[in-house]
PDB file of N, CA and C in Angstrom:
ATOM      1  N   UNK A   1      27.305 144.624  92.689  1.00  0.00           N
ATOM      2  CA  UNK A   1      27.788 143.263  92.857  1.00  0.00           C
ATOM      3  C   UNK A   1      28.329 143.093  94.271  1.00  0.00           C
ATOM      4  N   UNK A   2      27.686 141.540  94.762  1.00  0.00           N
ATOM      5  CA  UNK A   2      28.607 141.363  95.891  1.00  0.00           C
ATOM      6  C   UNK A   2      29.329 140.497  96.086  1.00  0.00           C
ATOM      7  N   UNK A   3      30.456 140.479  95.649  1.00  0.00           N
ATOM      8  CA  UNK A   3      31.618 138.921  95.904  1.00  0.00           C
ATOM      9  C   UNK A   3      31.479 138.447  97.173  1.00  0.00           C
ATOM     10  N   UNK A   4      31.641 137.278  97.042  1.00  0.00           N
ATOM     11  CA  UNK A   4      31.384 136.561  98.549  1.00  0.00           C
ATOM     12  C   UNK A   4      32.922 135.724  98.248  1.00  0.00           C
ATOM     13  N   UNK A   5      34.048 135.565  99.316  1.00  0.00           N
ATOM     14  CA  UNK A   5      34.960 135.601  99.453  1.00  0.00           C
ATOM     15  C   UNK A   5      35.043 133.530 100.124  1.00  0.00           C
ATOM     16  N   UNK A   6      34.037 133.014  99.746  1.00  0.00           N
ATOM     17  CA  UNK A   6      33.971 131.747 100.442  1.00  0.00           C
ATOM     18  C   UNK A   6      32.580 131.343  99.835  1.00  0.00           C
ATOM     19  N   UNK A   7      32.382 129.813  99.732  1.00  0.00           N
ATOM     20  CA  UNK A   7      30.899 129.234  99.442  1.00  0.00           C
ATOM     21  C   UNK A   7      30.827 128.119 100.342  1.00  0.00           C
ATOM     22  N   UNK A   8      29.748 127.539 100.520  1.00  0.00           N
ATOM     23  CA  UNK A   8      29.464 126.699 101.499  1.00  0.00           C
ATOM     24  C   UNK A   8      28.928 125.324 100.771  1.00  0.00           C
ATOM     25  N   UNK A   9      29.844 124.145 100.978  1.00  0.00           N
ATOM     26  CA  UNK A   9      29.157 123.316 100.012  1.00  0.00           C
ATOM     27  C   UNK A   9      28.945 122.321 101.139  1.00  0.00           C
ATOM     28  N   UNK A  10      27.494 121.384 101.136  1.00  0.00           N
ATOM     29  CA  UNK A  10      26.750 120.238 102.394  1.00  0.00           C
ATOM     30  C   UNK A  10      27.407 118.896 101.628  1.00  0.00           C
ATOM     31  N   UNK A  11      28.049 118.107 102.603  1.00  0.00           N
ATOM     32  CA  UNK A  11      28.252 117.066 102.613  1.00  0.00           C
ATOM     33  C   UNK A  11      27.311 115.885 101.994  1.00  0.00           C
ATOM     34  N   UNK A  12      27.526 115.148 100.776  1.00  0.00           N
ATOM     35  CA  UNK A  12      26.777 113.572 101.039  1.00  0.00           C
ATOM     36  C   UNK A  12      26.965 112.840 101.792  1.00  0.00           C
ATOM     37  N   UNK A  13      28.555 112.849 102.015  1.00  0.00           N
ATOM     38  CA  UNK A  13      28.764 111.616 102.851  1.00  0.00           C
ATOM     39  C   UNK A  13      28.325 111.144 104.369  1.00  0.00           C
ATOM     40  N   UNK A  14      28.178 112.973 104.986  1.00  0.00           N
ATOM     41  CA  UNK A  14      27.807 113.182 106.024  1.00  0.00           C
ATOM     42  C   UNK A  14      26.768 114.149 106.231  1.00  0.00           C
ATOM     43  N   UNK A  15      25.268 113.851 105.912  1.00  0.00           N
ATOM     44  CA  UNK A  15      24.666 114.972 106.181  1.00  0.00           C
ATOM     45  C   UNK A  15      24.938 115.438 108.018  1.00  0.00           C
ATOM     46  N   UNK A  16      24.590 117.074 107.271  1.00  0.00           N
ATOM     47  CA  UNK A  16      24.942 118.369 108.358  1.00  0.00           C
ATOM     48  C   UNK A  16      26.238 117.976 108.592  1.00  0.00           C
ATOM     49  N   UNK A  17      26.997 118.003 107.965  1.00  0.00           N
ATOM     50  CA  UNK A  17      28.224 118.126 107.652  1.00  0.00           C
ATOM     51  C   UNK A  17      28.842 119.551 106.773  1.00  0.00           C
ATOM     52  N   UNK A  18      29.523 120.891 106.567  1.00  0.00           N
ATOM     53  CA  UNK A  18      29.578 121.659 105.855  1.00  0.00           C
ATOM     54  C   UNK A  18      30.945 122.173 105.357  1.00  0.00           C
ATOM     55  N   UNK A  19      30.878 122.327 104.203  1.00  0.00           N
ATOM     56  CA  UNK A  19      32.634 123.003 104.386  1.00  0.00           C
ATOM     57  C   UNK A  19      32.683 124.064 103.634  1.00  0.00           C
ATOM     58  N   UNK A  20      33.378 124.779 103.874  1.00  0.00           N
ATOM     59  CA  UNK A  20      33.369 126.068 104.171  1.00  0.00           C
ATOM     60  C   UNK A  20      34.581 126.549 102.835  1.00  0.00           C
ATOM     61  N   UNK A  21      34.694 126.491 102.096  1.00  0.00           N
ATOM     62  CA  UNK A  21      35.543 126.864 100.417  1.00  0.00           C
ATOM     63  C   UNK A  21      35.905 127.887 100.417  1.00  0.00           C
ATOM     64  N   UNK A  22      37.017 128.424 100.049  1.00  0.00           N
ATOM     65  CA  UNK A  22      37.841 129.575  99.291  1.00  0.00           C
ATOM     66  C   UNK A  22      37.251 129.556  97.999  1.00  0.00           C
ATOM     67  N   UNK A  23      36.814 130.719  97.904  1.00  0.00           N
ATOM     68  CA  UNK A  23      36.761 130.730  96.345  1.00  0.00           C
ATOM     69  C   UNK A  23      38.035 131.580  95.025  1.00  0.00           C
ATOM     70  N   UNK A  24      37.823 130.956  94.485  1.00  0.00           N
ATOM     71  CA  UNK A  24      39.321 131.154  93.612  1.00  0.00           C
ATOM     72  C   UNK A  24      39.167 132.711  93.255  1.00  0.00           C
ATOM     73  N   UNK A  25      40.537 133.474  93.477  1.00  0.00           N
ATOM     74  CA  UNK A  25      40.394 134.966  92.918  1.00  0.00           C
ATOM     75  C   UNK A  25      42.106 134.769  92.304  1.00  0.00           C
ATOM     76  N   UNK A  26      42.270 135.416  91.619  1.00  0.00           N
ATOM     77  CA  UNK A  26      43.686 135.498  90.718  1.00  0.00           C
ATOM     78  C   UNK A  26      44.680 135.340  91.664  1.00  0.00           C
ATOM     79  N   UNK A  27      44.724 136.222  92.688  1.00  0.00           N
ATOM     80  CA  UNK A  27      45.710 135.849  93.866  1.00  0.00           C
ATOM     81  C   UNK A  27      45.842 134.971  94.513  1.00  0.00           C
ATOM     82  N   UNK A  28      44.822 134.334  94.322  1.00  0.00           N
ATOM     83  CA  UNK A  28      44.604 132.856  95.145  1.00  0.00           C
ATOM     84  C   UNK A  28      44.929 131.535  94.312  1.00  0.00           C
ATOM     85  N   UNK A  29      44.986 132.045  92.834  1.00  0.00           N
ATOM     86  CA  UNK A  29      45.581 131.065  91.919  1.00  0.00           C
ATOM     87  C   UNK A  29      47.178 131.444  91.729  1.00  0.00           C
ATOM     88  N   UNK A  30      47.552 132.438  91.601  1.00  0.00           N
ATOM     89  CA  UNK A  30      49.274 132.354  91.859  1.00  0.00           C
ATOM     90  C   UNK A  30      49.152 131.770  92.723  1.00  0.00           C
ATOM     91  N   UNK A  31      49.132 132.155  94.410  1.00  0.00           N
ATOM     92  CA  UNK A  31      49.420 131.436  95.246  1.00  0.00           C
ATOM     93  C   UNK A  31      49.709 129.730  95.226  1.00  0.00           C
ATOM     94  N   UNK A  32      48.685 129.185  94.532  1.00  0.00           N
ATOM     95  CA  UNK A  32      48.612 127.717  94.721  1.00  0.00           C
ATOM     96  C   UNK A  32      49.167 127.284  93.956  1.00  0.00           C
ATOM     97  N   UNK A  33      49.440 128.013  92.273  1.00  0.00           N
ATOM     98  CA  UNK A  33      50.555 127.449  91.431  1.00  0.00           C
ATOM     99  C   UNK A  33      51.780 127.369  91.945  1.00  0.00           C
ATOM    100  N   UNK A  34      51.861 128.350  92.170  1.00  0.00           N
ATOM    101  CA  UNK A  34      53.756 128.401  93.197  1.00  0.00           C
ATOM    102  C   UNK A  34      53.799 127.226  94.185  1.00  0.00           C
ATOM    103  N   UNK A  35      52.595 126.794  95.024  1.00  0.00           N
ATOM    104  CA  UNK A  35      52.574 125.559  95.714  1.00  0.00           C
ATOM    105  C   UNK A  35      52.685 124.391  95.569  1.00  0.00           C
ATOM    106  N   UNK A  36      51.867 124.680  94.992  1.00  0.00           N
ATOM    107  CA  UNK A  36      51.869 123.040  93.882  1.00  0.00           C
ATOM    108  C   UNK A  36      53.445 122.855  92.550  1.00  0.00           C
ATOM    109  N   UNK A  37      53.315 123.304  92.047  1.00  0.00           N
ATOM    110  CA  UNK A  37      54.568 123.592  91.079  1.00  0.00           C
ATOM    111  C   UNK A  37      55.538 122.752  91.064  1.00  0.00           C
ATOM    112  N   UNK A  38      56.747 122.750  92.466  1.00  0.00           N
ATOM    113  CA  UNK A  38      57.583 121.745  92.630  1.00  0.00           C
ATOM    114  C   UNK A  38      57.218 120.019  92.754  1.00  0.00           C
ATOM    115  N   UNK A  39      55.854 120.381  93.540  1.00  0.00           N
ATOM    116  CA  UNK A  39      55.707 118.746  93.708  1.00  0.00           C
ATOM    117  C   UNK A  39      54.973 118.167  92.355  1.00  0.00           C
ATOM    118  N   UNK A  40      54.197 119.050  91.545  1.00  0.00           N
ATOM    119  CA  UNK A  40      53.560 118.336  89.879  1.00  0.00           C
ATOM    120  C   UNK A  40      55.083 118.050  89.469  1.00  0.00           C
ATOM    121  N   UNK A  41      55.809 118.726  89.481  1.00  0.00           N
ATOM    122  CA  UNK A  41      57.133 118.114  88.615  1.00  0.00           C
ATOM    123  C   UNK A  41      57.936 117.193  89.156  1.00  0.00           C
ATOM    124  N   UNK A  42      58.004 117.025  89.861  1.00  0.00           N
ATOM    125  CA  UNK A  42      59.013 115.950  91.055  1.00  0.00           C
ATOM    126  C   UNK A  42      57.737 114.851  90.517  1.00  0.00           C
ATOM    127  N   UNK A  43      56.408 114.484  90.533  1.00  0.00           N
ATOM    128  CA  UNK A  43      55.045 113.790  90.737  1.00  0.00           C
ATOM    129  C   UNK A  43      55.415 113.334  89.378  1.00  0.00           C
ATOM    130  N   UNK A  44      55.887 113.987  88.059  1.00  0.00           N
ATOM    131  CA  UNK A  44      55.305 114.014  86.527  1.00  0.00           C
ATOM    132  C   UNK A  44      56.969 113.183  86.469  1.00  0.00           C
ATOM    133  N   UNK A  45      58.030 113.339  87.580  1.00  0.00           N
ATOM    134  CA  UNK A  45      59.145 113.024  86.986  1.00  0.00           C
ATOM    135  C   UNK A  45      59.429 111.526  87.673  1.00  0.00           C
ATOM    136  N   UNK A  46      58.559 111.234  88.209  1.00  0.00           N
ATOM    137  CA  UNK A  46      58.629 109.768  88.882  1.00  0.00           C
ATOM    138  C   UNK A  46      57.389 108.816  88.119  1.00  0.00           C
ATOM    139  N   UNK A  47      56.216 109.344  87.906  1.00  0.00           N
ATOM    140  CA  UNK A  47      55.460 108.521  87.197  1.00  0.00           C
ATOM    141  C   UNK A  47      55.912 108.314  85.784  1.00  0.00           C
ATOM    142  N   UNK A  48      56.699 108.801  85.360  1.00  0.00           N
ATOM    143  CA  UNK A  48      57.340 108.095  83.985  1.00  0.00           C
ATOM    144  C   UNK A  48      58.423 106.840  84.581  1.00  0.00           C
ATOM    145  N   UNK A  49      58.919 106.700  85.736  1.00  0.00           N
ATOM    146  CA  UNK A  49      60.169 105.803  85.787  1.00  0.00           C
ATOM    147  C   UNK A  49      59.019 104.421  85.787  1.00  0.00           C
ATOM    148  N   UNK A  50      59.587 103.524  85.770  1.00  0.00           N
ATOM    149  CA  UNK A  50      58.985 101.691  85.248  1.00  0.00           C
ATOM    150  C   UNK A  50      59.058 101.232  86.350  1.00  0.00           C
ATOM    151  N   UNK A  51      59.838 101.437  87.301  1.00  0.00           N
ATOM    152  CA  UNK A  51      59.982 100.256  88.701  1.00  0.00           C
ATOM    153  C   UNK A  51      58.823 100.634  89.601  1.00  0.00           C
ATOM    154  N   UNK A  52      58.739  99.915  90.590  1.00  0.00           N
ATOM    155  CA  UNK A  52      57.573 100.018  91.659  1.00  0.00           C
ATOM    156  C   UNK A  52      58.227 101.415  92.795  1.00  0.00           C
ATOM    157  N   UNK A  53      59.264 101.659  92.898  1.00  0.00           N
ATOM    158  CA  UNK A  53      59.636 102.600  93.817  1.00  0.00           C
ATOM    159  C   UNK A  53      59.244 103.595  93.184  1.00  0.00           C
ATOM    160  N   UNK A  54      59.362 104.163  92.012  1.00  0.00           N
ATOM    161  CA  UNK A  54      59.175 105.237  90.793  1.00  0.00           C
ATOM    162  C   UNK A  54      57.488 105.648  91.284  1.00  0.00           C
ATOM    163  N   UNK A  55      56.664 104.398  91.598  1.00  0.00           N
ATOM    164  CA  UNK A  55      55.633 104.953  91.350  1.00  0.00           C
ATOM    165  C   UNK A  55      54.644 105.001  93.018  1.00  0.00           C
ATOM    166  N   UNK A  56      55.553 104.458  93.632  1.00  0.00           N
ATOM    167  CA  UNK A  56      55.583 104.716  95.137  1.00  0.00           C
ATOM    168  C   UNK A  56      55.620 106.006  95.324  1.00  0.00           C
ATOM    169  N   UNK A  57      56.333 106.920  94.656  1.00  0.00           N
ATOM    170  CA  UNK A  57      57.293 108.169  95.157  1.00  0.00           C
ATOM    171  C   UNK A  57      55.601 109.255  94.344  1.00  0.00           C
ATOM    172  N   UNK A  58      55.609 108.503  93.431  1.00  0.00           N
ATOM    173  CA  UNK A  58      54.657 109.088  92.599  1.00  0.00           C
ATOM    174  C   UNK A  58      53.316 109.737  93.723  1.00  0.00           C
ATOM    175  N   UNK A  59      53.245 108.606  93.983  1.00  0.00           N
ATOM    176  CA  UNK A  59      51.958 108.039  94.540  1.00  0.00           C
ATOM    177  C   UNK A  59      51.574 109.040  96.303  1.00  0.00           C
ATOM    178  N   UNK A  60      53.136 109.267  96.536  1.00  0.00           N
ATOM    179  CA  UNK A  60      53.266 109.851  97.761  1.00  0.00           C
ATOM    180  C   UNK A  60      53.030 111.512  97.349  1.00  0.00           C
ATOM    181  N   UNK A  61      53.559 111.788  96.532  1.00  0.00           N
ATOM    182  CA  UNK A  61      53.730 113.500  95.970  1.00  0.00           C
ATOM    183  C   UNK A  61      52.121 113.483  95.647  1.00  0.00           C
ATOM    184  N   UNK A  62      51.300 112.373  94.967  1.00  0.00           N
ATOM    185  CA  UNK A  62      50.066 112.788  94.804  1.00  0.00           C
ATOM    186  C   UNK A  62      49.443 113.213  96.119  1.00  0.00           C
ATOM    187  N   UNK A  63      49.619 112.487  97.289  1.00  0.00           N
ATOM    188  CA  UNK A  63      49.106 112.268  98.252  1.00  0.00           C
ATOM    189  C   UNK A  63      48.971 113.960  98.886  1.00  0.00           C
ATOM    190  N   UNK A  64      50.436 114.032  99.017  1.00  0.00           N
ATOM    191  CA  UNK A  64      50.875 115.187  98.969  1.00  0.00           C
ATOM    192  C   UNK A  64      50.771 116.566  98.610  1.00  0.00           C
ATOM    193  N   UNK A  65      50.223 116.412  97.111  1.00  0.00           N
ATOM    194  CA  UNK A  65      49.570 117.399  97.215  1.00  0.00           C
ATOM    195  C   UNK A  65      48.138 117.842  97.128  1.00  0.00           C
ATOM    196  N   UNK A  66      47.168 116.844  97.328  1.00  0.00           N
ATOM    197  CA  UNK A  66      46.021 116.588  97.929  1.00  0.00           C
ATOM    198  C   UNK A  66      45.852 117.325  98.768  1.00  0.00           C
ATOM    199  N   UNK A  67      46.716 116.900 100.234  1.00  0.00           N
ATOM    200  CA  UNK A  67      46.934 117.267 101.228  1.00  0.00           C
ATOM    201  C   UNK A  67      47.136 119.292 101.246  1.00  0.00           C
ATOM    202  N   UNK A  68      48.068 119.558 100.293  1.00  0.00           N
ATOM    203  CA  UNK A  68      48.348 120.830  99.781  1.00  0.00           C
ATOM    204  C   UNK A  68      46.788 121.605  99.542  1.00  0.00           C
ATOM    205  N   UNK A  69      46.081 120.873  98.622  1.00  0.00           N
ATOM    206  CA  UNK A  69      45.180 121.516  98.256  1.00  0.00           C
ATOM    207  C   UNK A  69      43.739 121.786  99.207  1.00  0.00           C
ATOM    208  N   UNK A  70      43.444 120.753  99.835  1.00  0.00           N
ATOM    209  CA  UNK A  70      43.124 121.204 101.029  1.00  0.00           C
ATOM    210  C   UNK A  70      43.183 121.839 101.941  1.00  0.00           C
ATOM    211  N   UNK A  71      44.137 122.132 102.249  1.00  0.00           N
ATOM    212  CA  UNK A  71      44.616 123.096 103.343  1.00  0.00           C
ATOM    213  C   UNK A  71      44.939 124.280 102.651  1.00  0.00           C
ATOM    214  N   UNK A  72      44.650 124.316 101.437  1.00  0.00           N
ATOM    215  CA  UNK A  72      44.801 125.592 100.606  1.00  0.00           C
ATOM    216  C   UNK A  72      43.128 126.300 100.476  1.00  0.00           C
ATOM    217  N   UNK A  73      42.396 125.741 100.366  1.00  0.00           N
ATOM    218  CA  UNK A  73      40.875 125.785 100.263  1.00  0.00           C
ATOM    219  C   UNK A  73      40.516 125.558 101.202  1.00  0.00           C
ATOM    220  N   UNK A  74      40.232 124.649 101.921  1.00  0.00           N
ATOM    221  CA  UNK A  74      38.841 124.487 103.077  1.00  0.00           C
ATOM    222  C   UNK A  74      39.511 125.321 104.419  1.00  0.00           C
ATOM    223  N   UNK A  75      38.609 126.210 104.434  1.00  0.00           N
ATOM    224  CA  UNK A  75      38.595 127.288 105.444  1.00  0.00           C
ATOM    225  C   UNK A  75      38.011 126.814 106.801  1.00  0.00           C
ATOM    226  N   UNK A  76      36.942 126.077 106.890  1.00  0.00           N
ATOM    227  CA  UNK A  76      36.385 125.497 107.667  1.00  0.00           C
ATOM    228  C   UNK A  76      35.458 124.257 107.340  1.00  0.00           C
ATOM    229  N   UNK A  77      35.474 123.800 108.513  1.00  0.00           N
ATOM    230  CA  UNK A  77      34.494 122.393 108.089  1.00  0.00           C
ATOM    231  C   UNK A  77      33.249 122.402 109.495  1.00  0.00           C
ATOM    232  N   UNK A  78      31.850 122.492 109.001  1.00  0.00           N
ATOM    233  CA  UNK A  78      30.773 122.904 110.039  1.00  0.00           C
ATOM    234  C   UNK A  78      30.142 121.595 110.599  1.00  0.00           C
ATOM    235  N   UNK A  79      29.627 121.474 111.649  1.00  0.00           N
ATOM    236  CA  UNK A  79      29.159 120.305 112.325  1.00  0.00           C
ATOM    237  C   UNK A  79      29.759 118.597 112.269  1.00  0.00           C
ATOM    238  N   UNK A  80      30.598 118.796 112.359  1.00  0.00           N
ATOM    239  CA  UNK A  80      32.004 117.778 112.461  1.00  0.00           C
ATOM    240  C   UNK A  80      33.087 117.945 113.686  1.00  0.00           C
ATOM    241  N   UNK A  81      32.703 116.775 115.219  1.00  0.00           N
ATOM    242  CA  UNK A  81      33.777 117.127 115.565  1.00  0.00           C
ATOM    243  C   UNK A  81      34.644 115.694 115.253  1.00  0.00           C
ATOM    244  N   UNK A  82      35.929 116.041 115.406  1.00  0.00           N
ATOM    245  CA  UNK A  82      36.840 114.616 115.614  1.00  0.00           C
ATOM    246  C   UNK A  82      37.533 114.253 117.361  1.00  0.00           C
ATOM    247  N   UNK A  83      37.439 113.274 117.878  1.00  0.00           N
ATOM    248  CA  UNK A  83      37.721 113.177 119.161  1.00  0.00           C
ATOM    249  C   UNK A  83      37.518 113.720 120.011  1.00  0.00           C
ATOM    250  N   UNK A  84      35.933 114.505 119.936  1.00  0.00           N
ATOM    251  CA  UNK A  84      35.401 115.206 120.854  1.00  0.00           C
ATOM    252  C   UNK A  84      35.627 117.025 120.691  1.00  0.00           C
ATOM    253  N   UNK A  85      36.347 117.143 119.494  1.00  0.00           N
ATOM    254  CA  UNK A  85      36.919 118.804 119.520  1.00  0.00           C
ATOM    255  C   UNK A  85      36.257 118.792 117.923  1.00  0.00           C
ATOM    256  N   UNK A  86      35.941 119.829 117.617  1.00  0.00           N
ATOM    257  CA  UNK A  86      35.435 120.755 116.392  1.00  0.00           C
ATOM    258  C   UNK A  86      36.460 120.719 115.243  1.00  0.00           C
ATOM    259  N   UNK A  87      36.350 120.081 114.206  1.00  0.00           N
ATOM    260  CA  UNK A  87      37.196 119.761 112.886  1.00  0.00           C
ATOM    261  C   UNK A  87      37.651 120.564 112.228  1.00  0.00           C
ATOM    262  N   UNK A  88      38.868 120.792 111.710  1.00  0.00           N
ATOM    263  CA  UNK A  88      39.699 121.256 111.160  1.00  0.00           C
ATOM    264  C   UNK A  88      39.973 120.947 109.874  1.00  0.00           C
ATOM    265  N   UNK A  89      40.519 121.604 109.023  1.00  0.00           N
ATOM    266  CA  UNK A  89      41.325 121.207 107.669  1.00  0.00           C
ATOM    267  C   UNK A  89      42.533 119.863 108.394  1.00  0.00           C
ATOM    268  N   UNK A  90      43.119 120.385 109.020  1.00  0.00           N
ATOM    269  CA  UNK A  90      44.456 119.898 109.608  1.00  0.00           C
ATOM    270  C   UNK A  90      43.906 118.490 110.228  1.00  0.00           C
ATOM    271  N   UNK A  91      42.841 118.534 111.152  1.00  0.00           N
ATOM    272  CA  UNK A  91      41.987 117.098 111.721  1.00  0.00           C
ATOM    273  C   UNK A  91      41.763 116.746 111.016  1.00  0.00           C
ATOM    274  N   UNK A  92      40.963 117.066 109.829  1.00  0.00           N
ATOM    275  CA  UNK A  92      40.392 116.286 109.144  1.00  0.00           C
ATOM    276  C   UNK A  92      41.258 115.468 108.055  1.00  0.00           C
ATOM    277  N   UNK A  93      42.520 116.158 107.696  1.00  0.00           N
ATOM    278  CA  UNK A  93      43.619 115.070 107.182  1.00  0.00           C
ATOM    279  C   UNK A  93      44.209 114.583 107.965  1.00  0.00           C
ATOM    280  N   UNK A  94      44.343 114.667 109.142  1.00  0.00           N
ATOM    281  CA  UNK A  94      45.381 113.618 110.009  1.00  0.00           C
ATOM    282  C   UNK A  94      44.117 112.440 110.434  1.00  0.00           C
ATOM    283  N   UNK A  95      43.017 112.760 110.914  1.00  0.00           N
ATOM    284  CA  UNK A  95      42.233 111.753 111.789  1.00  0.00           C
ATOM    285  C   UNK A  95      41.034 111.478 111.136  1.00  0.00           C
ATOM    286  N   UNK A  96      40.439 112.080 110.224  1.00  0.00           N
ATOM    287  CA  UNK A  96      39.046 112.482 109.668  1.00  0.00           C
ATOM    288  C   UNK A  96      38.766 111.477 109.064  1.00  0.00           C
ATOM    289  N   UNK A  97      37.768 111.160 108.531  1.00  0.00           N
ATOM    290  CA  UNK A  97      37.473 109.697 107.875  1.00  0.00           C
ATOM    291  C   UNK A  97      37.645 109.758 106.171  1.00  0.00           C
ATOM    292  N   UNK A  98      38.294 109.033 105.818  1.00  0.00           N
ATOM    293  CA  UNK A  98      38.867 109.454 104.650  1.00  0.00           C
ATOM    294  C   UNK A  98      38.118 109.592 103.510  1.00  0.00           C
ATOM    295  N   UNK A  99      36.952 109.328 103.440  1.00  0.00           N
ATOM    296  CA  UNK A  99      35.511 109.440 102.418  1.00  0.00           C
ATOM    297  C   UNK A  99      35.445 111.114 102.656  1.00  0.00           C
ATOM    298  N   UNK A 100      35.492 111.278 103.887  1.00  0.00           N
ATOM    299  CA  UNK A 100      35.046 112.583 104.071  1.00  0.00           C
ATOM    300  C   UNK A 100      36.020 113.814 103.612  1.00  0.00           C
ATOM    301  N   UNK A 101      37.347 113.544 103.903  1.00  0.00           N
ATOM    302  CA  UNK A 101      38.329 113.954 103.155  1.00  0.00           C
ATOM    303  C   UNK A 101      38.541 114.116 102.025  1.00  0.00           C
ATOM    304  N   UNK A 102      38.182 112.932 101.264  1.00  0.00           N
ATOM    305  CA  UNK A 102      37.838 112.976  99.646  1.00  0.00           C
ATOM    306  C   UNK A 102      36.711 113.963  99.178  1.00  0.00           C
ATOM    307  N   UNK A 103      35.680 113.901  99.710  1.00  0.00           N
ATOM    308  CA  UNK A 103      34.314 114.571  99.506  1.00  0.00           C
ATOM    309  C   UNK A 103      34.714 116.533  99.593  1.00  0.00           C
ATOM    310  N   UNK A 104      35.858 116.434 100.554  1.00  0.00           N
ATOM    311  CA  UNK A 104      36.328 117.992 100.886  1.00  0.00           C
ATOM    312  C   UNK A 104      37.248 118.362  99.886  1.00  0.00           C
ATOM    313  N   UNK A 105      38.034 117.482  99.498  1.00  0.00           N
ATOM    314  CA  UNK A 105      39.112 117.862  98.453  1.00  0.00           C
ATOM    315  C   UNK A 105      38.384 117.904  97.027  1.00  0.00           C
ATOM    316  N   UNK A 106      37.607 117.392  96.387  1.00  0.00           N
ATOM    317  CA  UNK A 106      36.978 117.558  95.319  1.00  0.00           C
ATOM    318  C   UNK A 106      35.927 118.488  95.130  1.00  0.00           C
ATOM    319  N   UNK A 107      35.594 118.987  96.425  1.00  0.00           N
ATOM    320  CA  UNK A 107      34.351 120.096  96.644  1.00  0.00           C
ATOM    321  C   UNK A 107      35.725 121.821  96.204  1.00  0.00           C
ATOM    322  N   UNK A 108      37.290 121.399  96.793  1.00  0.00           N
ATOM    323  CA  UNK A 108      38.140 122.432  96.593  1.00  0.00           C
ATOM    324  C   UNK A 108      39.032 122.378  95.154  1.00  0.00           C
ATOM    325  N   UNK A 109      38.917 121.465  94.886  1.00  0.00           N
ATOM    326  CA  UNK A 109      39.329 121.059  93.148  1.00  0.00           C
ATOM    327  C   UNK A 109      37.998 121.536  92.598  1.00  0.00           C
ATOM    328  N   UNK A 110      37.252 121.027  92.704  1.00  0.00           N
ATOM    329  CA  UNK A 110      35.599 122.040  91.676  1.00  0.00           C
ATOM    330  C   UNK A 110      35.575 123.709  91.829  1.00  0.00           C
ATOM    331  N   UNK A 111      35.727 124.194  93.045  1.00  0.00           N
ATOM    332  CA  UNK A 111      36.304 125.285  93.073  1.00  0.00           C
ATOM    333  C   UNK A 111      37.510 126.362  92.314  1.00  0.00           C
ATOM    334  N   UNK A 112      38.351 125.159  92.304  1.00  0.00           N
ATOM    335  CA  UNK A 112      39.604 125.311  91.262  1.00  0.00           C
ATOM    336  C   UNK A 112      39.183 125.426  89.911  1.00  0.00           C
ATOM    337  N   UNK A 113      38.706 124.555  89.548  1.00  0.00           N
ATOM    338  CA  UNK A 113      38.058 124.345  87.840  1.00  0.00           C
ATOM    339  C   UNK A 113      38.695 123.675  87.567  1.00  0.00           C
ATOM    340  N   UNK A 114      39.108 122.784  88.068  1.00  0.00           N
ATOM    341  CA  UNK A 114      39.875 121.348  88.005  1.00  0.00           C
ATOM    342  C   UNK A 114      38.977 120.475  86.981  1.00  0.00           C
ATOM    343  N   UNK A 115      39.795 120.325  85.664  1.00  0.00           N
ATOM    344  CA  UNK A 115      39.453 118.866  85.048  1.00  0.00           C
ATOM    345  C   UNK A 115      39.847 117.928  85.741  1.00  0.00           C
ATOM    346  N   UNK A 116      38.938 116.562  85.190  1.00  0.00           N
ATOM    347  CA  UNK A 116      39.132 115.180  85.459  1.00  0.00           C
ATOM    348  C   UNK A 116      40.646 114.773  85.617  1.00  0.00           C
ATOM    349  N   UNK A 117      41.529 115.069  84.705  1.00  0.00           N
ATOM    350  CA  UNK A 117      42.973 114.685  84.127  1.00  0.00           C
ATOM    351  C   UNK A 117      43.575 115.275  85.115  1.00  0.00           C
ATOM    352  N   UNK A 118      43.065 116.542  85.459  1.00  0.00           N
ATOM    353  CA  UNK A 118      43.895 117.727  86.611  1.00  0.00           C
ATOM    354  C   UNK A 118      43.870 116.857  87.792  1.00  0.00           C
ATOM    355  N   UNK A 119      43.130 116.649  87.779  1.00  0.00           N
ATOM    356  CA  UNK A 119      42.334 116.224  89.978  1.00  0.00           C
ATOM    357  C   UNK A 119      42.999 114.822  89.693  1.00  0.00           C
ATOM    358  N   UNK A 120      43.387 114.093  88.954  1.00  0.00           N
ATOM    359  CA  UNK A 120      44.251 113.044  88.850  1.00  0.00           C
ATOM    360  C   UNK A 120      45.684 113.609  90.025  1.00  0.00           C
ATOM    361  N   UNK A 121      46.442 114.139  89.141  1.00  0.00           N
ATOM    362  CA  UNK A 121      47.608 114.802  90.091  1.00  0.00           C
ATOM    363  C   UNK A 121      47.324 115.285  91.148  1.00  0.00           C
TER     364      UNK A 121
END
């Protein structure tokens, strides 16, 4: 057997576009539970409150840890530059086009074995 320590999944949104995945190993799932952890509960303890700030706060921790999970998974991103320089996890959430961002974070949630209900949070 040969484990391959990363997979390579091609963009729709952008052909020749590539990103470059962690693939999940036990250590790599502690890791991200411990990461994630505080903000699902802070996330689970504001989307129950009724007012619009409650779900503002919500809404931000989701964001949040989106952001988390990405930069937890995508190792690289291939034939993408942003502002003239070669794309990053980090570029590609601060400046990157946000379709494309989406397309990277769900390529690292499928990785995860993320249900529908999961990739919600």
């Amino acid at each position: 057997m040969n484990w391959q320590g990363r997979t390579f999944v091609p963009s729709l949104v952008c052909p020749g576009v590539e990103f470059v995945i962690a693939r999940m190993s036990f250590g790599r799932r502690l890791e991200l539970m411990k990461r994630v952890r505080e903000l699902a509960t802070r996330a689970e303890f504001f989307e129950a409150g009724c007012d619009a700030r409650n779900h503002m706060e919500a809404s931000l921790l989701g964001g949040e840890m989106d952001r988390l999970y990405l930069e937890w998974g995508l190792e690289e991103i291939r034939g993408l530059e942003l502002d003239g320089a070669p794309a990053t996890p980090l570029s590609l959430t601060e400046r990157g086009p946000e379709a494309l961002f989406r397309e990277a974070l769900d390529a690292v949630r499928a990785e995860c074995g993320l249900n529908e209900d999961e990739r919600k949070n």
